[in-house]
Each structure stands twice: as C-alpha cells, then as structure tokens.
PDB file of N, CA and C in Angstrom:
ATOM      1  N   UNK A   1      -5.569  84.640 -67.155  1.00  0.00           N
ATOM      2  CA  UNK A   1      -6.596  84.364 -66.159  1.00  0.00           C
ATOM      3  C   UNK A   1      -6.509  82.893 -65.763  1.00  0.00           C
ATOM      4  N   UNK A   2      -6.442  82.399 -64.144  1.00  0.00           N
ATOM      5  CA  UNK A   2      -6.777  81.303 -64.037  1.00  0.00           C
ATOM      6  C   UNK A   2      -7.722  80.586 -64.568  1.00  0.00           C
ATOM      7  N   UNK A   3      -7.798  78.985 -64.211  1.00  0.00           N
ATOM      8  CA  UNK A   3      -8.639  78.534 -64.984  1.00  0.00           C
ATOM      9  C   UNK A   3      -9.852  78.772 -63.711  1.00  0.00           C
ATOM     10  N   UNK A   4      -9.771  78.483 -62.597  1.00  0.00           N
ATOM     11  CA  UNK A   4     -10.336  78.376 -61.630  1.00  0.00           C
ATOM     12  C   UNK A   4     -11.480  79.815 -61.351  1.00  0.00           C
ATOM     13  N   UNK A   5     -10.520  81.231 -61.985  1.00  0.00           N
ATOM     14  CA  UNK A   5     -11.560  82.228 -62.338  1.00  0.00           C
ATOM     15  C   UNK A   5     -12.357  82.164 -63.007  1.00  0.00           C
ATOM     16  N   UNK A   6     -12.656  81.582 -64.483  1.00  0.00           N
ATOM     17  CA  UNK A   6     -12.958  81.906 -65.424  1.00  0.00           C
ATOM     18  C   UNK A   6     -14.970  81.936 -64.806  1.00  0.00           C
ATOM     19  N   UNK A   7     -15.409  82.364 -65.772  1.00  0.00           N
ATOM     20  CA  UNK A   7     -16.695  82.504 -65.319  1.00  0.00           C
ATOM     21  C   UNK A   7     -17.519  82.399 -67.290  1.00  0.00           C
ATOM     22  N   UNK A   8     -18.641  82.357 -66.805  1.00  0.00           N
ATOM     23  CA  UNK A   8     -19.359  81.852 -68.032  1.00  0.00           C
ATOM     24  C   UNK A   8     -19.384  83.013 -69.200  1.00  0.00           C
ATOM     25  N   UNK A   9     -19.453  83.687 -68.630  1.00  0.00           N
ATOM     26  CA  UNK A   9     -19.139  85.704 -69.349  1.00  0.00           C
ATOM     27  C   UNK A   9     -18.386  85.688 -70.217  1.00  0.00           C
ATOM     28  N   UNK A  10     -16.724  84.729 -69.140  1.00  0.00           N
ATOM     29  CA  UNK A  10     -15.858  85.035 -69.831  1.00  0.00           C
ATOM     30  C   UNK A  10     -15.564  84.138 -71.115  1.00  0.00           C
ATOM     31  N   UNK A  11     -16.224  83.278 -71.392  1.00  0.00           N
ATOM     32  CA  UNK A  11     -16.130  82.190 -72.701  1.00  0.00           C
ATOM     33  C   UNK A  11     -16.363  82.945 -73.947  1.00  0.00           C
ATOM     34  N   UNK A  12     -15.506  82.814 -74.899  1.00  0.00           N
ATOM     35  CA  UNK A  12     -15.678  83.130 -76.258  1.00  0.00           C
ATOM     36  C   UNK A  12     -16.811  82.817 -76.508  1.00  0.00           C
ATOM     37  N   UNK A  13     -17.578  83.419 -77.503  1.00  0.00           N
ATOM     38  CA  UNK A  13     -18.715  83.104 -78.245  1.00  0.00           C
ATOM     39  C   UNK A  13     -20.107  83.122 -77.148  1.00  0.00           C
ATOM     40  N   UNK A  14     -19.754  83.536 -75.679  1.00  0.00           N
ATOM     41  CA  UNK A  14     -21.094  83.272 -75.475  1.00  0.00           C
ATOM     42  C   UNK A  14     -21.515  85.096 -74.792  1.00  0.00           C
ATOM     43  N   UNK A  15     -22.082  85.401 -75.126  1.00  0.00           N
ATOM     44  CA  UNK A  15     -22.969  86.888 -74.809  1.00  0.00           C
ATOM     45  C   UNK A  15     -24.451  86.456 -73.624  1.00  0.00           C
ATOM     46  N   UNK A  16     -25.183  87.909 -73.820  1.00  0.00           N
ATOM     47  CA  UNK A  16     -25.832  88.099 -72.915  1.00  0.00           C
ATOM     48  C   UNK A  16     -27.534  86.794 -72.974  1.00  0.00           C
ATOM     49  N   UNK A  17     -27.617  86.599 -74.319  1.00  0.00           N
ATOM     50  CA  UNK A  17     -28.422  85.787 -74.606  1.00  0.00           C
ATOM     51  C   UNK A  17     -27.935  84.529 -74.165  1.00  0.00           C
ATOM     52  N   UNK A  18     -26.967  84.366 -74.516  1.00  0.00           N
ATOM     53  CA  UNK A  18     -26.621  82.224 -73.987  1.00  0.00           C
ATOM     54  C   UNK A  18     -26.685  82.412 -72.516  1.00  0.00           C
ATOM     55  N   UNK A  19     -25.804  83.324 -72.051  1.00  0.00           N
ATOM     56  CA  UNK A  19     -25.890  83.523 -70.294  1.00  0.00           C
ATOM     57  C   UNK A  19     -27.307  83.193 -69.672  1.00  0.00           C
ATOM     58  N   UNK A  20     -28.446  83.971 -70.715  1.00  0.00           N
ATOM     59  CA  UNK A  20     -29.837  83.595 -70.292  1.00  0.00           C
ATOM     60  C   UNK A  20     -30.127  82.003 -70.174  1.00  0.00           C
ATOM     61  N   UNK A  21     -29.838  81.276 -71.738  1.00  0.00           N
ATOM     62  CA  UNK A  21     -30.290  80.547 -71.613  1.00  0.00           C
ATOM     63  C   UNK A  21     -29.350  79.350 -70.661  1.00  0.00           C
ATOM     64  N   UNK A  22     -27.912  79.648 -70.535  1.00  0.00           N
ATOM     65  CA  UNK A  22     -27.354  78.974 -69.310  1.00  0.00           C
ATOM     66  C   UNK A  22     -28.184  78.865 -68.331  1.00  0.00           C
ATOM     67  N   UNK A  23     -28.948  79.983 -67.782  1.00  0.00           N
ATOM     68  CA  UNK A  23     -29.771  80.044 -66.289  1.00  0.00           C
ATOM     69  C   UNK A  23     -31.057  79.023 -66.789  1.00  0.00           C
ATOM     70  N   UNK A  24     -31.467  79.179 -67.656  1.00  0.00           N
ATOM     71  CA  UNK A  24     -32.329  78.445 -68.113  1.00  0.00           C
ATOM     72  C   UNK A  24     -32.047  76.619 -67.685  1.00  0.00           C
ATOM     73  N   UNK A  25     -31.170  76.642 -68.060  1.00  0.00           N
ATOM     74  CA  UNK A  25     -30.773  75.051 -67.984  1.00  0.00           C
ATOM     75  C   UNK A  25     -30.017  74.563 -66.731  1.00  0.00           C
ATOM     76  N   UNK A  26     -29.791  75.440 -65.904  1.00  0.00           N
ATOM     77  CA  UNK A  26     -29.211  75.601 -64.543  1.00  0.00           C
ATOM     78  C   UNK A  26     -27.900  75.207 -64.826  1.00  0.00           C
ATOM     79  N   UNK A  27     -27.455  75.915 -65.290  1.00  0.00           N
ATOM     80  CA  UNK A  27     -25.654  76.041 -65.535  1.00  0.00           C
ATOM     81  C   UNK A  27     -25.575  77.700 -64.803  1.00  0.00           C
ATOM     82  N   UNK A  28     -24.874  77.277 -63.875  1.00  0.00           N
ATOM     83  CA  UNK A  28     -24.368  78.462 -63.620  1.00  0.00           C
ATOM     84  C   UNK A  28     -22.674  79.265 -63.523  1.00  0.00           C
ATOM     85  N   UNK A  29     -21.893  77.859 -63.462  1.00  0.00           N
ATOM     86  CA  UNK A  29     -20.443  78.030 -63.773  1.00  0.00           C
ATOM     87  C   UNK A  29     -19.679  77.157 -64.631  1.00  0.00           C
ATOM     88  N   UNK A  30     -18.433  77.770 -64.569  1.00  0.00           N
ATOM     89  CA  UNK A  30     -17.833  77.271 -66.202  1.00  0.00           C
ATOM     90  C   UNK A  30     -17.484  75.216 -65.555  1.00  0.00           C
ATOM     91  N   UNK A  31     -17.552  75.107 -64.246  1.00  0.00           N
ATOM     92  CA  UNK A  31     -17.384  73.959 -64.077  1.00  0.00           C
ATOM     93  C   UNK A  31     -18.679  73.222 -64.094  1.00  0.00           C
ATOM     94  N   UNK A  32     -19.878  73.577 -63.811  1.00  0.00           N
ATOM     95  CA  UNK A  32     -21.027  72.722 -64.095  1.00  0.00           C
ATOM     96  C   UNK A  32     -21.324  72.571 -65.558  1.00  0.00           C
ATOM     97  N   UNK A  33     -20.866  73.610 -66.548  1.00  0.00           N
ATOM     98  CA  UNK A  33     -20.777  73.540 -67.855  1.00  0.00           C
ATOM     99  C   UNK A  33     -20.223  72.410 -68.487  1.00  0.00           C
ATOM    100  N   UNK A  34     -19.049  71.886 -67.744  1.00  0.00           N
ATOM    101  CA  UNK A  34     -18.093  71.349 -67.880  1.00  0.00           C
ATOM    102  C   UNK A  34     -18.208  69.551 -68.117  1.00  0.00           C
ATOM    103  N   UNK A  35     -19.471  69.591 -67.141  1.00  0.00           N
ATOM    104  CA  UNK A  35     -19.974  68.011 -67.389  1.00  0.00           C
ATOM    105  C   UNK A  35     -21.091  68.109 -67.720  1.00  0.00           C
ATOM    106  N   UNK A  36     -21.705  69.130 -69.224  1.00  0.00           N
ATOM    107  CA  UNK A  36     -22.915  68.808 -69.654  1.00  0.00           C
ATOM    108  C   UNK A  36     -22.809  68.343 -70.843  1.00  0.00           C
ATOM    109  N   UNK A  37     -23.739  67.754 -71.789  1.00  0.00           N
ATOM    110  CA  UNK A  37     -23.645  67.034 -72.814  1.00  0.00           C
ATOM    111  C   UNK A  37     -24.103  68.399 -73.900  1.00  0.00           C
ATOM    112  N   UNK A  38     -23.078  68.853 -75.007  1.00  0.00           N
ATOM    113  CA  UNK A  38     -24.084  70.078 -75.763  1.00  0.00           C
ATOM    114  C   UNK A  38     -25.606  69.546 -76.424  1.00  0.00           C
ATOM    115  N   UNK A  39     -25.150  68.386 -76.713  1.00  0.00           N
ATOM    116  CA  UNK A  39     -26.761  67.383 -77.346  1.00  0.00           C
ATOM    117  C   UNK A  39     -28.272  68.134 -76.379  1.00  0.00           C
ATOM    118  N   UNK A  40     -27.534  66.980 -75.372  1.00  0.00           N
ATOM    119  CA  UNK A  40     -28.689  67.065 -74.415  1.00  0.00           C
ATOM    120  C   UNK A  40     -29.155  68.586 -74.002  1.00  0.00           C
ATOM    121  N   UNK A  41     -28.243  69.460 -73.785  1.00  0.00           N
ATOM    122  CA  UNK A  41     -28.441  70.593 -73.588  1.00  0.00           C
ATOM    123  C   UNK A  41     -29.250  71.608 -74.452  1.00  0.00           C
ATOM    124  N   UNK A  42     -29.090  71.264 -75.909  1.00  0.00           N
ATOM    125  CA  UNK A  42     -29.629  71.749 -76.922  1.00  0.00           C
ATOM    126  C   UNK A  42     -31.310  71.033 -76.553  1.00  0.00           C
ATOM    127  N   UNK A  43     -31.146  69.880 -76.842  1.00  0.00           N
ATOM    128  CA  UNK A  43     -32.677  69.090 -76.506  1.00  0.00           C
ATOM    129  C   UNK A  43     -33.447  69.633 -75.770  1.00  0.00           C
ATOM    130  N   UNK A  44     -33.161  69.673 -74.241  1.00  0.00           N
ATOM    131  CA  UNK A  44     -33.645  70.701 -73.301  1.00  0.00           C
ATOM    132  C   UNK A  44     -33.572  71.889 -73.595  1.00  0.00           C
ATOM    133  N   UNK A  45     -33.149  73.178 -73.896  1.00  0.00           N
ATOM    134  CA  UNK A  45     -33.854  73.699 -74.300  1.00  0.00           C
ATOM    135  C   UNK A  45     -34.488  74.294 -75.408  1.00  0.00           C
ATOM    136  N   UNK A  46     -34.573  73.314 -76.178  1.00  0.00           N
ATOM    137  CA  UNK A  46     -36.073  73.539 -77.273  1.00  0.00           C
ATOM    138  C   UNK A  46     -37.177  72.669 -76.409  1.00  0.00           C
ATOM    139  N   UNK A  47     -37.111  72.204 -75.523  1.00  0.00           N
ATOM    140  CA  UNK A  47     -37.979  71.858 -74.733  1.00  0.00           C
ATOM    141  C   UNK A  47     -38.626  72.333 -74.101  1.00  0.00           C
ATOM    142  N   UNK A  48     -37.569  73.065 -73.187  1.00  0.00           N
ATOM    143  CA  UNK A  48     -38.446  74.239 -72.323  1.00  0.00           C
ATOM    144  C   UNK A  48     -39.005  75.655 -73.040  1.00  0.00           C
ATOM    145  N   UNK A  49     -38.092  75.764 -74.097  1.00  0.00           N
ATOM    146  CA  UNK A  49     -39.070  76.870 -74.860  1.00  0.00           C
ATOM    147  C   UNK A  49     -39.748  76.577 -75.982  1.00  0.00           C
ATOM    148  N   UNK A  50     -40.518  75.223 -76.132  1.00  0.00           N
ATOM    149  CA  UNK A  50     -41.406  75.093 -76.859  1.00  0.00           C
ATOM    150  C   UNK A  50     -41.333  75.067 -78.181  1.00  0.00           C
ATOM    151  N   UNK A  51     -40.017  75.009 -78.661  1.00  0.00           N
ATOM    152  CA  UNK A  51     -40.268  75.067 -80.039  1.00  0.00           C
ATOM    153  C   UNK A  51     -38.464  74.427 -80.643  1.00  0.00           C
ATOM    154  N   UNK A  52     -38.351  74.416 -82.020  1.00  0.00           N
ATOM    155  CA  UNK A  52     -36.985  73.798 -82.229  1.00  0.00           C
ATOM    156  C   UNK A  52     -35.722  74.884 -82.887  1.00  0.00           C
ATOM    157  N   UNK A  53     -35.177  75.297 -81.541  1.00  0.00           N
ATOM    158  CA  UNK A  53     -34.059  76.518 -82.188  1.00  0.00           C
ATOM    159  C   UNK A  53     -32.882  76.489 -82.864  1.00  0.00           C
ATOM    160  N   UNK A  54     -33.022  77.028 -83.449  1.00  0.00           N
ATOM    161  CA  UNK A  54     -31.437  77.071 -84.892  1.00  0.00           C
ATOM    162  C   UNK A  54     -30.269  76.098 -84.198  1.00  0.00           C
ATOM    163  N   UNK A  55     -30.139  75.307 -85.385  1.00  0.00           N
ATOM    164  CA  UNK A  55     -28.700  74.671 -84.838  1.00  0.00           C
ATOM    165  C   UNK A  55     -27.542  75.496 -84.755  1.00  0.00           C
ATOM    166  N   UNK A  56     -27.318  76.647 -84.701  1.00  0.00           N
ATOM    167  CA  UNK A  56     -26.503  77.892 -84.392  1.00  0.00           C
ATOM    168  C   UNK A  56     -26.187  77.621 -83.282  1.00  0.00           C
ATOM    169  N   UNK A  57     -27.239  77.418 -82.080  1.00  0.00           N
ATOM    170  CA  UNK A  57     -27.184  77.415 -80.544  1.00  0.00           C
ATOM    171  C   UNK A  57     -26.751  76.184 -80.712  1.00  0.00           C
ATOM    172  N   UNK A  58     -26.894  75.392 -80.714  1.00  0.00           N
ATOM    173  CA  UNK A  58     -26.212  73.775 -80.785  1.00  0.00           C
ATOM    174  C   UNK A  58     -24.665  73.984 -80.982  1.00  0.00           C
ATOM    175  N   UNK A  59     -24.208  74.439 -81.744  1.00  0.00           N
ATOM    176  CA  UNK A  59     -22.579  75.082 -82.275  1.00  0.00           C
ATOM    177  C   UNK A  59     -22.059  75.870 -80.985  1.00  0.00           C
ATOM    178  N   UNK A  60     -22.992  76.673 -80.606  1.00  0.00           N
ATOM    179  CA  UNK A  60     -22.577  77.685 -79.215  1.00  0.00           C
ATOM    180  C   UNK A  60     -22.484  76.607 -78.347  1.00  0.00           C
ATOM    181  N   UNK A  61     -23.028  75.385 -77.704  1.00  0.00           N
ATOM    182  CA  UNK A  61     -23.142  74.806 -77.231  1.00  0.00           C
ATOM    183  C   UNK A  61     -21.837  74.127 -77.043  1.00  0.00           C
ATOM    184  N   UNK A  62     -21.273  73.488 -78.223  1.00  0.00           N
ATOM    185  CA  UNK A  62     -20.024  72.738 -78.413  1.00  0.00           C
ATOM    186  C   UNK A  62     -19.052  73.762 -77.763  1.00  0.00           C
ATOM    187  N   UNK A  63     -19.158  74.587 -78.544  1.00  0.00           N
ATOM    188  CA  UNK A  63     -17.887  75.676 -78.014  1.00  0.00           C
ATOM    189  C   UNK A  63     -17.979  76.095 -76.591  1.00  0.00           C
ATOM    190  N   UNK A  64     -18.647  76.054 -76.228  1.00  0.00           N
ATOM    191  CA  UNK A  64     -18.845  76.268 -75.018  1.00  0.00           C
ATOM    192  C   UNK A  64     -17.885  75.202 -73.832  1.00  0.00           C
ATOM    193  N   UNK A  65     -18.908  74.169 -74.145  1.00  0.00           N
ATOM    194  CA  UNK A  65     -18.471  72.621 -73.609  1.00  0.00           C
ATOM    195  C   UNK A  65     -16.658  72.591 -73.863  1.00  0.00           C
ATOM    196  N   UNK A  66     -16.860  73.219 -75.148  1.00  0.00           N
ATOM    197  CA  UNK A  66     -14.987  72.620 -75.236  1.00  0.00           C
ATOM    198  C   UNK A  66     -14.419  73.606 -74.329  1.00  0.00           C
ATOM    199  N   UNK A  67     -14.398  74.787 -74.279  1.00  0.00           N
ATOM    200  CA  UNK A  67     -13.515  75.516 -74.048  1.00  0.00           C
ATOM    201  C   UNK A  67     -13.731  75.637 -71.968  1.00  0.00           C
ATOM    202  N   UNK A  68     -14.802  75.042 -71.756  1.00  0.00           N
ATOM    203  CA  UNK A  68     -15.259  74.717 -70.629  1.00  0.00           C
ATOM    204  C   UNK A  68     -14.125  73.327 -69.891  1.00  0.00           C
ATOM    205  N   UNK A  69     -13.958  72.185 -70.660  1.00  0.00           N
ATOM    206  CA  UNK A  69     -13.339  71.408 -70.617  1.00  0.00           C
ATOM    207  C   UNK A  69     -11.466  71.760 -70.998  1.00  0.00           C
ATOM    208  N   UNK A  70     -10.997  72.462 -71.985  1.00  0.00           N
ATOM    209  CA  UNK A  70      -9.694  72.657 -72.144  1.00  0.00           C
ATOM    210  C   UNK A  70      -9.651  74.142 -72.097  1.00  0.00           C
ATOM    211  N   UNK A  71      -9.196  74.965 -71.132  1.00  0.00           N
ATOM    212  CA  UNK A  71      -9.072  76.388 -71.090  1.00  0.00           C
ATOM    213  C   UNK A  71      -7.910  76.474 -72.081  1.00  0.00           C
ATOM    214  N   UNK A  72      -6.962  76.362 -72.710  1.00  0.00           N
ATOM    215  CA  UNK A  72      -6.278  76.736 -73.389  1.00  0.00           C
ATOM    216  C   UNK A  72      -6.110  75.779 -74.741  1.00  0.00           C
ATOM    217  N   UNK A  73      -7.817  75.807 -75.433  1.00  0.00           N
ATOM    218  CA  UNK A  73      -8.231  75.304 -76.278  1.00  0.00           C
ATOM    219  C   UNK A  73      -7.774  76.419 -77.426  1.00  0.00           C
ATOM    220  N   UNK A  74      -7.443  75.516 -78.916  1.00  0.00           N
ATOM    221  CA  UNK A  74      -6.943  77.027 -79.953  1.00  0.00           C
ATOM    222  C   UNK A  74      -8.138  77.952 -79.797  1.00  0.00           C
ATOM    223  N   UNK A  75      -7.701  78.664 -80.278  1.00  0.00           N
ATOM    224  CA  UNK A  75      -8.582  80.283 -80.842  1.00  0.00           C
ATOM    225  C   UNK A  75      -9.340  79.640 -81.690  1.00  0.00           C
ATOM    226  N   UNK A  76      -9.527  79.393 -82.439  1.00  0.00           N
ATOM    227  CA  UNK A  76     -10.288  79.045 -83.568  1.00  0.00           C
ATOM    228  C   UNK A  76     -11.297  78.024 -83.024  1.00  0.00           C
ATOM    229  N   UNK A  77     -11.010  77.329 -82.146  1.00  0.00           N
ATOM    230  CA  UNK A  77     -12.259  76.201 -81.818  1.00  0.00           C
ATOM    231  C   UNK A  77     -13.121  76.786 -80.790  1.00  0.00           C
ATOM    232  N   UNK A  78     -12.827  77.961 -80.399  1.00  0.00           N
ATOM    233  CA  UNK A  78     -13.476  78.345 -78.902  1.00  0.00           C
ATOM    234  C   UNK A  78     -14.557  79.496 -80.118  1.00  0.00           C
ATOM    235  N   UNK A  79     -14.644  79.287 -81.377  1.00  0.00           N
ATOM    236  CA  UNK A  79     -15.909  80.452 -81.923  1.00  0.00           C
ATOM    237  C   UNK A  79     -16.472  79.014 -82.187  1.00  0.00           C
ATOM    238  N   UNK A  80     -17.762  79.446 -81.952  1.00  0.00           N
ATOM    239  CA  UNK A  80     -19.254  78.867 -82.563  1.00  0.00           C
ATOM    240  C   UNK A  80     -19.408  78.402 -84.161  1.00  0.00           C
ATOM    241  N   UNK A  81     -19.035  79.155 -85.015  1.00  0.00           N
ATOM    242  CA  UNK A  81     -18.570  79.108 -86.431  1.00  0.00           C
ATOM    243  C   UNK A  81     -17.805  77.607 -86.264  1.00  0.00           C
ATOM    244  N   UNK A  82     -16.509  77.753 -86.187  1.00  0.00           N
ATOM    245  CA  UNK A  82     -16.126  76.336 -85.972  1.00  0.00           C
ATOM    246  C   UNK A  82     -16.648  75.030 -86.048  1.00  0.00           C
ATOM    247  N   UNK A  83     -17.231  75.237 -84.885  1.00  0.00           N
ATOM    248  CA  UNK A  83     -18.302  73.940 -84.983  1.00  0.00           C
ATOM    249  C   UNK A  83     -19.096  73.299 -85.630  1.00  0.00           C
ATOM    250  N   UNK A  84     -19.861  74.846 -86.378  1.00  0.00           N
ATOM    251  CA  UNK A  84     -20.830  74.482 -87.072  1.00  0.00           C
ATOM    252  C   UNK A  84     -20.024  74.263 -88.389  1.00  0.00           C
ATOM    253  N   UNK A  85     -19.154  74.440 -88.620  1.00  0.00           N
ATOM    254  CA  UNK A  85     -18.610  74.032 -89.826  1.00  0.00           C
ATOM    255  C   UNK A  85     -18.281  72.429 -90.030  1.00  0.00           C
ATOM    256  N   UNK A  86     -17.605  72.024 -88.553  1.00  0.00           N
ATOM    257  CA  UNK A  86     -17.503  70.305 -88.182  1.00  0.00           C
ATOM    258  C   UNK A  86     -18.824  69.881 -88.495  1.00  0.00           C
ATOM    259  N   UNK A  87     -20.050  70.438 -87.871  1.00  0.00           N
ATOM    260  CA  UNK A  87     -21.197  69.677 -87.603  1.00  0.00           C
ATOM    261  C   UNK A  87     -21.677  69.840 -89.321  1.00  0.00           C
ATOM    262  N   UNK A  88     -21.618  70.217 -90.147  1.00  0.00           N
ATOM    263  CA  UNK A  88     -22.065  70.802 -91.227  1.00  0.00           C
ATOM    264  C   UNK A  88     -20.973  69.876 -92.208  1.00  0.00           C
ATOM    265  N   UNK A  89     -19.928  69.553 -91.917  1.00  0.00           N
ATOM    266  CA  UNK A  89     -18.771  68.541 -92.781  1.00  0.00           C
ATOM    267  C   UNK A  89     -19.568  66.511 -92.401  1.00  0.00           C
ATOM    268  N   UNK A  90     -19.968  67.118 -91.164  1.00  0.00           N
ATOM    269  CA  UNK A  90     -20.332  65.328 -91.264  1.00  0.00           C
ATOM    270  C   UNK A  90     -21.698  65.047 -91.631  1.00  0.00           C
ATOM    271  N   UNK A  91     -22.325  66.099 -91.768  1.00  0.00           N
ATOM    272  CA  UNK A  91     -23.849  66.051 -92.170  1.00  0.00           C
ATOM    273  C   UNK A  91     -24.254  65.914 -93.866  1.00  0.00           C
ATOM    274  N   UNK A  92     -22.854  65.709 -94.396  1.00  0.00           N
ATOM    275  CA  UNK A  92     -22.505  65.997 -95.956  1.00  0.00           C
ATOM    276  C   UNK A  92     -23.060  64.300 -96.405  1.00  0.00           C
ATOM    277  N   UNK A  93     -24.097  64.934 -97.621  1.00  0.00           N
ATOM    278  CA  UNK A  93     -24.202  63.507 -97.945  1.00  0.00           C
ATOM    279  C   UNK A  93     -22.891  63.090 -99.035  1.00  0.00           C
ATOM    280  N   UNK A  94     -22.410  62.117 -98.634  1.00  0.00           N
ATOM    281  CA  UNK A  94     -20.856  61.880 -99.377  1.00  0.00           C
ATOM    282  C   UNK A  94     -21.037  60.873-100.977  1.00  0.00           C
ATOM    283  N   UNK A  95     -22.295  60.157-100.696  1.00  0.00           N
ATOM    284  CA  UNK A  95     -22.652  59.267-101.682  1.00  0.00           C
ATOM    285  C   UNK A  95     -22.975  59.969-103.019  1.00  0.00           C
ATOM    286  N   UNK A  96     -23.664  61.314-102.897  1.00  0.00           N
ATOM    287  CA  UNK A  96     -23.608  61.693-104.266  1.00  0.00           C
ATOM    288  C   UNK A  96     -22.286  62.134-104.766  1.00  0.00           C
ATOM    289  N   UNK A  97     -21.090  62.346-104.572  1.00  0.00           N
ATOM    290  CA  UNK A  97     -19.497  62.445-105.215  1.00  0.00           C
ATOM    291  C   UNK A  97     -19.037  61.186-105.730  1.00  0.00           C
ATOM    292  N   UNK A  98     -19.835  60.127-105.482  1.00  0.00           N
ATOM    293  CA  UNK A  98     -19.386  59.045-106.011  1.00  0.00           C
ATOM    294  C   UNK A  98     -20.438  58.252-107.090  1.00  0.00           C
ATOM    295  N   UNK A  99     -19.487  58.335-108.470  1.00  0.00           N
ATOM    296  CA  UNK A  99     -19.456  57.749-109.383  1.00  0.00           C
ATOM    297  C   UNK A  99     -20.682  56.148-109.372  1.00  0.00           C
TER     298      UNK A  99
END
C-alpha cells in the first residue's frame, strides 16, 4: 500500500475505539497524525473526557505517531506493547540496583 493511501484504520494497533478517540482530538488522517505530539495528545484527551486514562492509550499513541511518521517502521514497533515496554524501561527506578 502506498504511503499516501494509508488511512488511520489502516495503522497497526489502532481499532474502532482509538478511531473514536482520533475524532475526538480532530485527527482525521494518517498525515495530521503525523505532526501531533503523543504527550500532548494523551493530555487532551483525559481532558476532554474528564478523567486520567490508562497509560495503555499513551503507548497507542506512540505507535501510532511512529508508524504515522515512518510507514515502513519494523513490525514490532508499530504494536502498542512495544512502547509501553520503552516507556516502562525508563520509568525504572535504577538507584535501588545499586549497592
């Protein structure tokens, strides 16, 4: 598939729920995706829905953004899992392994 086809559907890891909350945040194609921040995006919406949602969606977020930015990003970085495994390696407190 071109890159120029691709559509938000078609991104790994994202289903009928993120699509929602894409509309939510006024993303509507894989190129407006393309210059959003996943941070900020996450921020907004626990904003607009009032409350603070799983850093799960934050992970969907990244993957998103990446695979939005490099269409022929590996397999492995375009799942959500991924991410949260990065985001979950730097969140490590490192000081207690040391002596």
């Amino acid at each position: 598939m071109q890159t120029e086809e691709r559509q938000l559907k078609d991104l790994v890891s994202i289903g009928p729920a993120m699509l929602e909350d894409f509309g939510l945040l006024g993303i509507n194609t894989v190129a407006q995706l393309r210059k959003r921040s996943p941070q900020r995006m996450y921020q907004q919406l626990c904003r607009l829905k009032g409350k603070r949602i799983d850093l799960c969606c934050f992970d969907v977020f990244v993957a998103a953004v990446a695979q939005a930015k490099d269409p022929y990003l590996p397999i492995e970085q375009r799942q959500w899992w991924y991410w949260s495994k990065v985001r979950k390696a730097r969140t490590v407190d490192h000081s207690k392994f040391v002596n």
